[in-house]
N, C-alpha and C. Protein backbone atom coordinates (compact mmCIF):
# COMPACT_ATOMS: atom_id res chain seq x y z
N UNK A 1 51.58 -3.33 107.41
CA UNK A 1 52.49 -3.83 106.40
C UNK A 1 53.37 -4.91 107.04
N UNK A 2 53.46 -6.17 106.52
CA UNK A 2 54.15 -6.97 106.93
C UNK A 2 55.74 -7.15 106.90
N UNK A 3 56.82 -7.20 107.77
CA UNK A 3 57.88 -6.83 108.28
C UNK A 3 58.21 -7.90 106.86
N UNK A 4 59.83 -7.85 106.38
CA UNK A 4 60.26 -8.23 105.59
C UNK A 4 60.46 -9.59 105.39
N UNK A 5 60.85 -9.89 106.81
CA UNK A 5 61.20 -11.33 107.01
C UNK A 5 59.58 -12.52 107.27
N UNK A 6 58.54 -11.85 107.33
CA UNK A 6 56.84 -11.96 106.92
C UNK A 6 56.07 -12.73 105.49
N UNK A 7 57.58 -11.76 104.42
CA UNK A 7 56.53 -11.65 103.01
C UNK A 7 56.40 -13.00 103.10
N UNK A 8 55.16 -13.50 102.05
CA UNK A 8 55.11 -14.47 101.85
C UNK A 8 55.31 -14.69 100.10
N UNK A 9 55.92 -13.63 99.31
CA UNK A 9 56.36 -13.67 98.26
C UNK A 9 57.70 -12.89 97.84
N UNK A 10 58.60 -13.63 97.75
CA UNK A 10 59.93 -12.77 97.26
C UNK A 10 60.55 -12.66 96.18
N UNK A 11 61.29 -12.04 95.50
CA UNK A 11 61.74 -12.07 94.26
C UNK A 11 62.75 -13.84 93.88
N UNK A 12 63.51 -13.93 95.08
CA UNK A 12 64.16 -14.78 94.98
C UNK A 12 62.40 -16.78 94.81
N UNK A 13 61.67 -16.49 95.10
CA UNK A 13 60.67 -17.57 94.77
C UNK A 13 60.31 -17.31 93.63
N UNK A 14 59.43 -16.19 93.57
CA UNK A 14 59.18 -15.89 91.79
C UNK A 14 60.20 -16.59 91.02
N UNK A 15 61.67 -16.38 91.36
CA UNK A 15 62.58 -17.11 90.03
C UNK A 15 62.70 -18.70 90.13
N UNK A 16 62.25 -18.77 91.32
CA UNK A 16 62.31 -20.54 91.21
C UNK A 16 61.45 -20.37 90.55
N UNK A 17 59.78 -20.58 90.98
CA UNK A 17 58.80 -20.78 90.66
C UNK A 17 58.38 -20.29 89.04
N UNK A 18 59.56 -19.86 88.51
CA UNK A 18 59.35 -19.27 87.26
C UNK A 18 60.32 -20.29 86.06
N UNK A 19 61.67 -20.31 87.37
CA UNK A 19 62.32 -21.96 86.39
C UNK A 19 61.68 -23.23 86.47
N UNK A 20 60.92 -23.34 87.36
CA UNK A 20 60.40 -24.80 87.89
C UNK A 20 59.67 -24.65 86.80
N UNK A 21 58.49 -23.76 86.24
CA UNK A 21 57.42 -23.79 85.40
C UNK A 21 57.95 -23.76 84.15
N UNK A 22 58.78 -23.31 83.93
CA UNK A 22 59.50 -23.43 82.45
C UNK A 22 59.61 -25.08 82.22
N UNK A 23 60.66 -25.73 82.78
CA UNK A 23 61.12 -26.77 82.97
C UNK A 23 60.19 -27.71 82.90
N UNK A 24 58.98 -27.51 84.12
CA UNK A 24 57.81 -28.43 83.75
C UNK A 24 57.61 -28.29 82.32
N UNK A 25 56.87 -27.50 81.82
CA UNK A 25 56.26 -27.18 80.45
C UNK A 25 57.22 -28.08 79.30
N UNK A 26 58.79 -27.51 79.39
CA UNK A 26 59.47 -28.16 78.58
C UNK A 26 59.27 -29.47 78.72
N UNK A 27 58.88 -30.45 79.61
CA UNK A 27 59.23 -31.82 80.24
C UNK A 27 57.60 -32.39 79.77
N UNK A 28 56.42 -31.42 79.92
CA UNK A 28 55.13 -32.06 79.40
C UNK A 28 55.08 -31.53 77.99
N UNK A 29 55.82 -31.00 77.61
CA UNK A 29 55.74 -30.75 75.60
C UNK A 29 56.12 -32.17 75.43
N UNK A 30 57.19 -32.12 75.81
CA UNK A 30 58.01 -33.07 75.32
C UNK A 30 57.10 -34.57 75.16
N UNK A 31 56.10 -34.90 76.60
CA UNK A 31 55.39 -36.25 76.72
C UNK A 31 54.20 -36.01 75.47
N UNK A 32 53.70 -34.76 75.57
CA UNK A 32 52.19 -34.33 75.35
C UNK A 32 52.17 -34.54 73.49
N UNK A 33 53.60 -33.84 73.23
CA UNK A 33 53.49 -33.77 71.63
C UNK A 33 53.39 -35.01 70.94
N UNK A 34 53.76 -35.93 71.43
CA UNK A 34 54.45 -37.35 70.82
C UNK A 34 52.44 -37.95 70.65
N UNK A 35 51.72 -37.57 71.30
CA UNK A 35 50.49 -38.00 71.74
C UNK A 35 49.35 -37.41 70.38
N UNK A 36 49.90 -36.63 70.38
CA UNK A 36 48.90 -35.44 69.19
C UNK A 36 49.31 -36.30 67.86
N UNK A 37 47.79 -36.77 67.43
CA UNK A 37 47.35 -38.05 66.47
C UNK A 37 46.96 -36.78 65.22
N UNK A 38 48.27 -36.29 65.01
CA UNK A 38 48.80 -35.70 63.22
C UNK A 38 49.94 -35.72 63.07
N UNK A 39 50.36 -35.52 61.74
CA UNK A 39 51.45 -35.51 60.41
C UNK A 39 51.62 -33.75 60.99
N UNK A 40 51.28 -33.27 60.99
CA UNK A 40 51.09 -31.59 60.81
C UNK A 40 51.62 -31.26 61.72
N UNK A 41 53.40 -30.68 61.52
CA UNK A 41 54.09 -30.04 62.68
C UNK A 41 53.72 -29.13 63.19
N UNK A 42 52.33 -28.01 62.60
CA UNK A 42 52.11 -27.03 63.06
C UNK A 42 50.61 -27.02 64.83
N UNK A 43 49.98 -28.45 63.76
CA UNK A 43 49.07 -29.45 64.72
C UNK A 43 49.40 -29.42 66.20
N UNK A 44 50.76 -30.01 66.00
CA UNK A 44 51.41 -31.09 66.60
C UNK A 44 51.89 -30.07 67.83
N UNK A 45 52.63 -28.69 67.42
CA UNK A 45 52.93 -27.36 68.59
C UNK A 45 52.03 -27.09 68.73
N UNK A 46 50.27 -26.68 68.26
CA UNK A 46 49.93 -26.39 69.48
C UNK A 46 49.03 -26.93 70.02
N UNK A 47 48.73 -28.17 69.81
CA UNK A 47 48.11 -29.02 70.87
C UNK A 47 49.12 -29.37 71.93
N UNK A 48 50.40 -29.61 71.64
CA UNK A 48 51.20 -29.94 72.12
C UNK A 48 51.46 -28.96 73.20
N UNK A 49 51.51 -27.89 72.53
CA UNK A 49 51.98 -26.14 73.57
C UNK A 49 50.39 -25.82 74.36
N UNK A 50 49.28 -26.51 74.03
CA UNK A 50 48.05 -25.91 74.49
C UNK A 50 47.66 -26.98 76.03
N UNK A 51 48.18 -28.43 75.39
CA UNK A 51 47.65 -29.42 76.68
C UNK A 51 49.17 -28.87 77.78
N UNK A 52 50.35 -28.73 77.15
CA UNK A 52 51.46 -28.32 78.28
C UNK A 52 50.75 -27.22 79.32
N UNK A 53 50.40 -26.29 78.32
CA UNK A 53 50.29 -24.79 78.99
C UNK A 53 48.77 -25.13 80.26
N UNK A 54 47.91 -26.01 79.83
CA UNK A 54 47.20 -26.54 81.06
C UNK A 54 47.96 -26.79 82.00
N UNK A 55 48.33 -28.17 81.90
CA UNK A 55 49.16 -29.00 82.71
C UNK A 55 49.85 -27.91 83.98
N UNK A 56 51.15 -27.06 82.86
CA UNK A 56 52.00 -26.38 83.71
C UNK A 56 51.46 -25.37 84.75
N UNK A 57 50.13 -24.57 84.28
CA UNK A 57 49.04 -23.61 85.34
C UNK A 57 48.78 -24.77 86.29
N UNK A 58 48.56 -26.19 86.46
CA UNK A 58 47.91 -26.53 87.06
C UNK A 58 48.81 -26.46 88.68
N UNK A 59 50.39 -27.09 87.82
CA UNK A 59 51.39 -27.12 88.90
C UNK A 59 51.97 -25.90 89.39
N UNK A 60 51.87 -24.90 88.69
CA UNK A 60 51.61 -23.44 89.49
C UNK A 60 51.01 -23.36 90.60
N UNK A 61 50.01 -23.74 90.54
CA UNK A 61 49.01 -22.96 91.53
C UNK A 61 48.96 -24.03 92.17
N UNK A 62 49.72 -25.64 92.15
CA UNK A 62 50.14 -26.43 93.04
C UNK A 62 51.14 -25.91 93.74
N UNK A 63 52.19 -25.20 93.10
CA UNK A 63 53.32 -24.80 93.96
C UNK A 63 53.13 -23.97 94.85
N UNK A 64 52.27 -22.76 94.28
CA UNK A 64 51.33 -21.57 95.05
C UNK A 64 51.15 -22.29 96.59
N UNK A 65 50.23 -23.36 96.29
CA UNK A 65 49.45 -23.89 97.58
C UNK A 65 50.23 -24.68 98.46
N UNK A 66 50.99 -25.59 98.05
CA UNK A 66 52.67 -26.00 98.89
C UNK A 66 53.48 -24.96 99.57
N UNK A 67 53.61 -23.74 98.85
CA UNK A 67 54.36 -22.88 99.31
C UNK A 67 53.47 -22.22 100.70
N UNK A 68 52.15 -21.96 100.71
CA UNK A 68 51.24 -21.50 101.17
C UNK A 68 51.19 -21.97 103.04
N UNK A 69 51.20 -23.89 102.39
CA UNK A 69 50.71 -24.21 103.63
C UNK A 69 51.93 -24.59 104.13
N UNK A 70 53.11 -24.86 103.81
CA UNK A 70 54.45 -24.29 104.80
C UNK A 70 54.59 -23.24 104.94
N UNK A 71 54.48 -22.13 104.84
CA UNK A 71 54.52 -20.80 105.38
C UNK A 71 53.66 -20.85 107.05
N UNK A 72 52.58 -20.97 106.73
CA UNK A 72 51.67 -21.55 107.46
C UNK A 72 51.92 -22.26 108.87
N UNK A 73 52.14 -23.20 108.49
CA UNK A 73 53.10 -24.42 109.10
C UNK A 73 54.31 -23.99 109.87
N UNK A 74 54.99 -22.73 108.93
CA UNK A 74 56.20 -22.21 110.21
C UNK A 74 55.99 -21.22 110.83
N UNK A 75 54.52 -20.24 110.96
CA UNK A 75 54.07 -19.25 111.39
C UNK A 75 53.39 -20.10 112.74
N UNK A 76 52.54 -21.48 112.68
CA UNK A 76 52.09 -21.90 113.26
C UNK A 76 52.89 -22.17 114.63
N UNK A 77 54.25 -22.89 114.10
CA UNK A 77 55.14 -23.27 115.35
C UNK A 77 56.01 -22.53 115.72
N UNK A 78 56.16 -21.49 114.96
CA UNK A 78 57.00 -20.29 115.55
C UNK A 78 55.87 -19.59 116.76
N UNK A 79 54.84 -19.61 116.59
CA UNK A 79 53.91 -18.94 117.55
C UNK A 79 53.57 -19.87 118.90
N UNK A 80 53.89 -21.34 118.44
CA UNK A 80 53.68 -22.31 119.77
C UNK A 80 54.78 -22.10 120.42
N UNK A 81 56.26 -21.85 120.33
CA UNK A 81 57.17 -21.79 120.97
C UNK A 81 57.36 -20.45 122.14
């Protein structure tokens, strides 16, 4: 079991990584809806909410992998020292 100061997931990241993804989403509705070629407000949310909800998984599991390879990165040079 890996010692505390180890995890590589903590409650305190989950909540970034949970405002960051909100925030994205809100920020690609916002570009994505204006794009969706209808009159039909109902159209319009969820193409709008369907191309976001791509988008925002994508930068998830971008953040996932950023977070990943600095972890990495400070396991690496903590062990050269």
């Amino acid at each position: 079991m890996p010692s505390p100061e180890n995890k590589l997931v903590t409650p305190l990241s989950i909540a970034i990584d949970t405002v960051l993804c909100i925030a994205f989403f809100l920020y690609m509705y916002t570009v994505v809806s204006t794009h969706v070629p209808s009159k039909d407000h109902r159209m319009v949310l969820f193409f709008g909410a369907s191309g976001s909800g791509c988008m925002t998984l994508v930068f998830w599991l971008t953040l996932q992998m950023f977070r990943m390879v600095v972890k990495a990165q400070q396991r690496r040079d903590a062990a050269a020292k």
